[in-house]
Protein backbone atom coordinates (compact mmCIF):
# COMPACT_ATOMS: atom_id res chain seq x y z
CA UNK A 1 -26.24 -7.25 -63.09
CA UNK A 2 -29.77 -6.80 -64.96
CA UNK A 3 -30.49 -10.15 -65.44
CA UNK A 4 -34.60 -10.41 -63.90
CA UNK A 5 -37.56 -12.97 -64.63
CA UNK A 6 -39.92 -11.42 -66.60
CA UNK A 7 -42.41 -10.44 -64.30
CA UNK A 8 -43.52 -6.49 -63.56
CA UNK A 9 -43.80 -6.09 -59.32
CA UNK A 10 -45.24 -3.11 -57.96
CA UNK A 11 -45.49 -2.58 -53.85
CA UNK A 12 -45.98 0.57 -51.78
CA UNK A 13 -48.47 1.41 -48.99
CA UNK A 14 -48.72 5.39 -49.43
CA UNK A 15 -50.99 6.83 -51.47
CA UNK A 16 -50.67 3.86 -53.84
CA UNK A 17 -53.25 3.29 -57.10
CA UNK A 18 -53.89 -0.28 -56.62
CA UNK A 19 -57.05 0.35 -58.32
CA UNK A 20 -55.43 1.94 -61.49
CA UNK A 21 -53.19 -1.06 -61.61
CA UNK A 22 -56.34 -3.73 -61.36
CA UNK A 23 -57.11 -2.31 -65.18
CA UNK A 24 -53.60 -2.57 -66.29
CA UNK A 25 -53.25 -6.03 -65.35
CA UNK A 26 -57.20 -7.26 -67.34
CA UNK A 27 -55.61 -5.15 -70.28
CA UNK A 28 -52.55 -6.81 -70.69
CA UNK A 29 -52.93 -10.39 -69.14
CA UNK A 30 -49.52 -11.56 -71.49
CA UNK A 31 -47.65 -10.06 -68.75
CA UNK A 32 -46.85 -11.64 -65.46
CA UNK A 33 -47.80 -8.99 -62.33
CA UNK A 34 -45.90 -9.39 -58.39
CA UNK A 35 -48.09 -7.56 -56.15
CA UNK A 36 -47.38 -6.88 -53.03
CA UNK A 37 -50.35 -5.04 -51.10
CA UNK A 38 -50.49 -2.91 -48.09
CA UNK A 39 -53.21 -5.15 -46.60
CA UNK A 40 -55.95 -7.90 -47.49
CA UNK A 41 -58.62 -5.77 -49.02
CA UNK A 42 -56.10 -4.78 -51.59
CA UNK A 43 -55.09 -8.60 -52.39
CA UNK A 44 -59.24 -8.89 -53.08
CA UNK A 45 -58.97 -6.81 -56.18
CA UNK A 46 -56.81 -9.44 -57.93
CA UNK A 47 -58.61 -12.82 -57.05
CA UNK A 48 -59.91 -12.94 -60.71
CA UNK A 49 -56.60 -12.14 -62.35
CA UNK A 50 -54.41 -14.96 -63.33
CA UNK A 51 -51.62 -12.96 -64.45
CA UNK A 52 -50.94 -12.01 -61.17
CA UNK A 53 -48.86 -13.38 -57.70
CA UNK A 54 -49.82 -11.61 -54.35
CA UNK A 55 -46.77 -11.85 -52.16
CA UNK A 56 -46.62 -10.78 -48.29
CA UNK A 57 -43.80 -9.90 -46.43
CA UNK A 58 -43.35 -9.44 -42.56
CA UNK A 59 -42.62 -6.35 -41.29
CA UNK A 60 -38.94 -7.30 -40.05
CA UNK A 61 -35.73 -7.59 -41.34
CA UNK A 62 -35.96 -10.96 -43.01
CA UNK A 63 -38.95 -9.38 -44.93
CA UNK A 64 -37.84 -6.58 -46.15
CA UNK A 65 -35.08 -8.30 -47.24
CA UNK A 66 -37.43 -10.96 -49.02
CA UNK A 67 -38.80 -7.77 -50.65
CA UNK A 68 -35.29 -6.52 -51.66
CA UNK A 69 -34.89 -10.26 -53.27
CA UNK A 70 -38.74 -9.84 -54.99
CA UNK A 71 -37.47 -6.46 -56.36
CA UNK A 72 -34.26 -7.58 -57.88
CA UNK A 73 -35.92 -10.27 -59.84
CA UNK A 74 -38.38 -7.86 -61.75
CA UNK A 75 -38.20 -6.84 -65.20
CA UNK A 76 -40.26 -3.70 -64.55
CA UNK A 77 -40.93 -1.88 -61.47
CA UNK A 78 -44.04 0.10 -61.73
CA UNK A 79 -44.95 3.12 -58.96
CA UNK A 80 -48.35 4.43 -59.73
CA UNK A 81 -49.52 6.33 -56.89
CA UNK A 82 -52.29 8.98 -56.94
CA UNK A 83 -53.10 12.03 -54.92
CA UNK A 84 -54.75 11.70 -51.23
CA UNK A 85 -55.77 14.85 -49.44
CA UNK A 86 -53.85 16.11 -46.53
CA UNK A 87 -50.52 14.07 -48.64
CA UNK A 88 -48.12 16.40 -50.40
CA UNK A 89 -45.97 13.89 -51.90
CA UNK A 90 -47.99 10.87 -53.23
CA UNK A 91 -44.90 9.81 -54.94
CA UNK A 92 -43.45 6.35 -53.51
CA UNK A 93 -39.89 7.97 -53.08
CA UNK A 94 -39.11 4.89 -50.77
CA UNK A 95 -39.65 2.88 -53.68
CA UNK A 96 -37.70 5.23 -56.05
CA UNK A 97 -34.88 4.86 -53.66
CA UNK A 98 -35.13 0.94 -53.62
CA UNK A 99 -36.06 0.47 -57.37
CA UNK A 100 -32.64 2.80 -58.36
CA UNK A 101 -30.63 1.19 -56.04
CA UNK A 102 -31.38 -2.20 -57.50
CA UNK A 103 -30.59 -0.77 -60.76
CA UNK A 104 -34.28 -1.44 -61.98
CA UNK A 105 -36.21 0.26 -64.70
CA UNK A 106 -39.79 1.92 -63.71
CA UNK A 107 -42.96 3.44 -64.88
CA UNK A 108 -44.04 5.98 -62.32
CA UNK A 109 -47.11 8.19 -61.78
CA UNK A 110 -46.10 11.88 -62.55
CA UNK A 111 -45.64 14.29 -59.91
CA UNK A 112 -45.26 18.01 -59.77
CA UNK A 113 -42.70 17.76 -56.93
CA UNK A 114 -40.16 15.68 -58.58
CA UNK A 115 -37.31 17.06 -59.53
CA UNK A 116 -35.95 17.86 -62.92
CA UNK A 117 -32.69 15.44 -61.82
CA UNK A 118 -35.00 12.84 -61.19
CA UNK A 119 -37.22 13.48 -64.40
CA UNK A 120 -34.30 13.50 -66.71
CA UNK A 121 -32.53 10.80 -65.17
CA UNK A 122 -33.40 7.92 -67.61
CA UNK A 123 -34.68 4.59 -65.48
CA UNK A 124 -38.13 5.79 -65.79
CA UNK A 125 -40.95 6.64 -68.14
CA UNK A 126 -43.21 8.90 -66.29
CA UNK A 127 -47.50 8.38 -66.58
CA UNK A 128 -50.18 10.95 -65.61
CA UNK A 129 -52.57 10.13 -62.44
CA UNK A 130 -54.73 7.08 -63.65
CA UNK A 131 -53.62 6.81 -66.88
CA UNK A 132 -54.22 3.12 -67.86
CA UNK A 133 -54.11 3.36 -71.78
CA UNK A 134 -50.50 4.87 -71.23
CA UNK A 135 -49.67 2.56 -68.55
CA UNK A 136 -50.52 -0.13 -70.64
CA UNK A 137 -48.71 1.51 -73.74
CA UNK A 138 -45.23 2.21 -71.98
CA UNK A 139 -45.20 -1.48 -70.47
CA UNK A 140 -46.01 -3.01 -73.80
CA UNK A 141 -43.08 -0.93 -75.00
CA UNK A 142 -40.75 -1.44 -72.48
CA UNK A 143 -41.15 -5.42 -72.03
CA UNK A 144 -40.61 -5.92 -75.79
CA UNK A 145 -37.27 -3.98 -75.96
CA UNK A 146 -34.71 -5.65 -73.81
CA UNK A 147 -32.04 -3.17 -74.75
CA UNK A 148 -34.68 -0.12 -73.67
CA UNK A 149 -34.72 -2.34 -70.29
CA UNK A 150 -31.10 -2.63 -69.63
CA UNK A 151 -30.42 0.92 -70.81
CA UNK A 152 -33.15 2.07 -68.25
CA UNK A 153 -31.18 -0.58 -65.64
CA UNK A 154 -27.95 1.23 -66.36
CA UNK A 155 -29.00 4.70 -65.73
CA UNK A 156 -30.75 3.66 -62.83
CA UNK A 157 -27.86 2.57 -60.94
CA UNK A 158 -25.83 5.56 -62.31
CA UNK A 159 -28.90 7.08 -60.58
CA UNK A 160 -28.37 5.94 -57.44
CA UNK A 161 -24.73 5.89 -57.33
CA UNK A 162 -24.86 9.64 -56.97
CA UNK A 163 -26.12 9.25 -53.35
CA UNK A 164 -23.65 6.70 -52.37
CA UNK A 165 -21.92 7.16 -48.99
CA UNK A 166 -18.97 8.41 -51.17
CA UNK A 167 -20.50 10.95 -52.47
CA UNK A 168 -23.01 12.19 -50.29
CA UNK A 169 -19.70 12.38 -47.26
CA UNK A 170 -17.78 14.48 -50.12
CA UNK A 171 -20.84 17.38 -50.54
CA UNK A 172 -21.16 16.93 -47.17
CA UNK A 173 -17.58 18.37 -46.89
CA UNK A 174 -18.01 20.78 -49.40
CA UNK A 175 -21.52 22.56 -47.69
CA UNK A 176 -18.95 22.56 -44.31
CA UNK A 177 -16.28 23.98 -45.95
């Protein structure tokens, strides 16, 4: 059930915009940030914000499901990647999976290669490439209206739900058949 702290995590290792982020979090220092970085030069960025918790995980099965735990305790998840040459998909789809699955609302960096499903699905408000003003603007938004929250929560999961083992075996059957 959506019941989380109030706090807005974000986490990733591809392509993600931790310097973006670093803006949001001086803009809006009301808000409570869990950020979990790819590596130590990335924690560095935050030293001077007080808003914000770094958290590190190990890379094993009692970390990631720490992580899992860290996730389901958010308010917000936010996935703000940005483009990196030689990357196609700068998207955090690994956290798209995880975030939907946990039934958690997000604010994610646009991408050309998402797909209208996943645009029109309703557990996220999508931001262009660096936008901080907007950033700012849809978390302001989003962590003043709890029913906007749980609404996103709910289609999240509904989200997710359509890749359950259930129904992913049952297309599975139908492309055999």
């Amino acid at each position: 059930p959506y019941n989380p702290e109030s706090k807005i995590l974000m986490s990733g290792r591809d392509s993600r915009d931790f310097g973006t982020l670093s803006e949001v979090v001086k803009r809006i220092p009301n808000y409570q940030f869990v950020i979990i970085p790819p590596n130590d030069e990335v924690s560095k960025i935050f030293l001077d914000c007080p808003n914000v918790t770094i958290k590190k995980f190990p890379s094993s099965y009692q970390g990631y499901y720490d992580l899992c735990k860290e996730t389901s305790n958010a308010a917000l998840i936010l996935i703000l990647s940005k483009p990196e040459e030689g990357r196609k998909l700068p998207s955090g789809l690994t956290s798209i999976c995880e975030a939907t699955g946990l039934a958690k609302p997000c604010i994610i960096t646009d991408n050309k290669y998402f797909s209208k499903t996943l645009r029109n699905a309703g557990f996220a408000k999508f931001v262009p490439v660096g936008d901080v003003d907007n950033i700012c603007k849809q978390i302001n938004l989003l962590m003043s209206d709890d029913m906007q929250l749980k609404k996103m929560s709910e289609q999240a999961l509904l989200y997710a739900k359509q890749y359950d083992i259930e129904n992913m075996t049952n297309e599975l059957m139908r492309i055999l058949k």
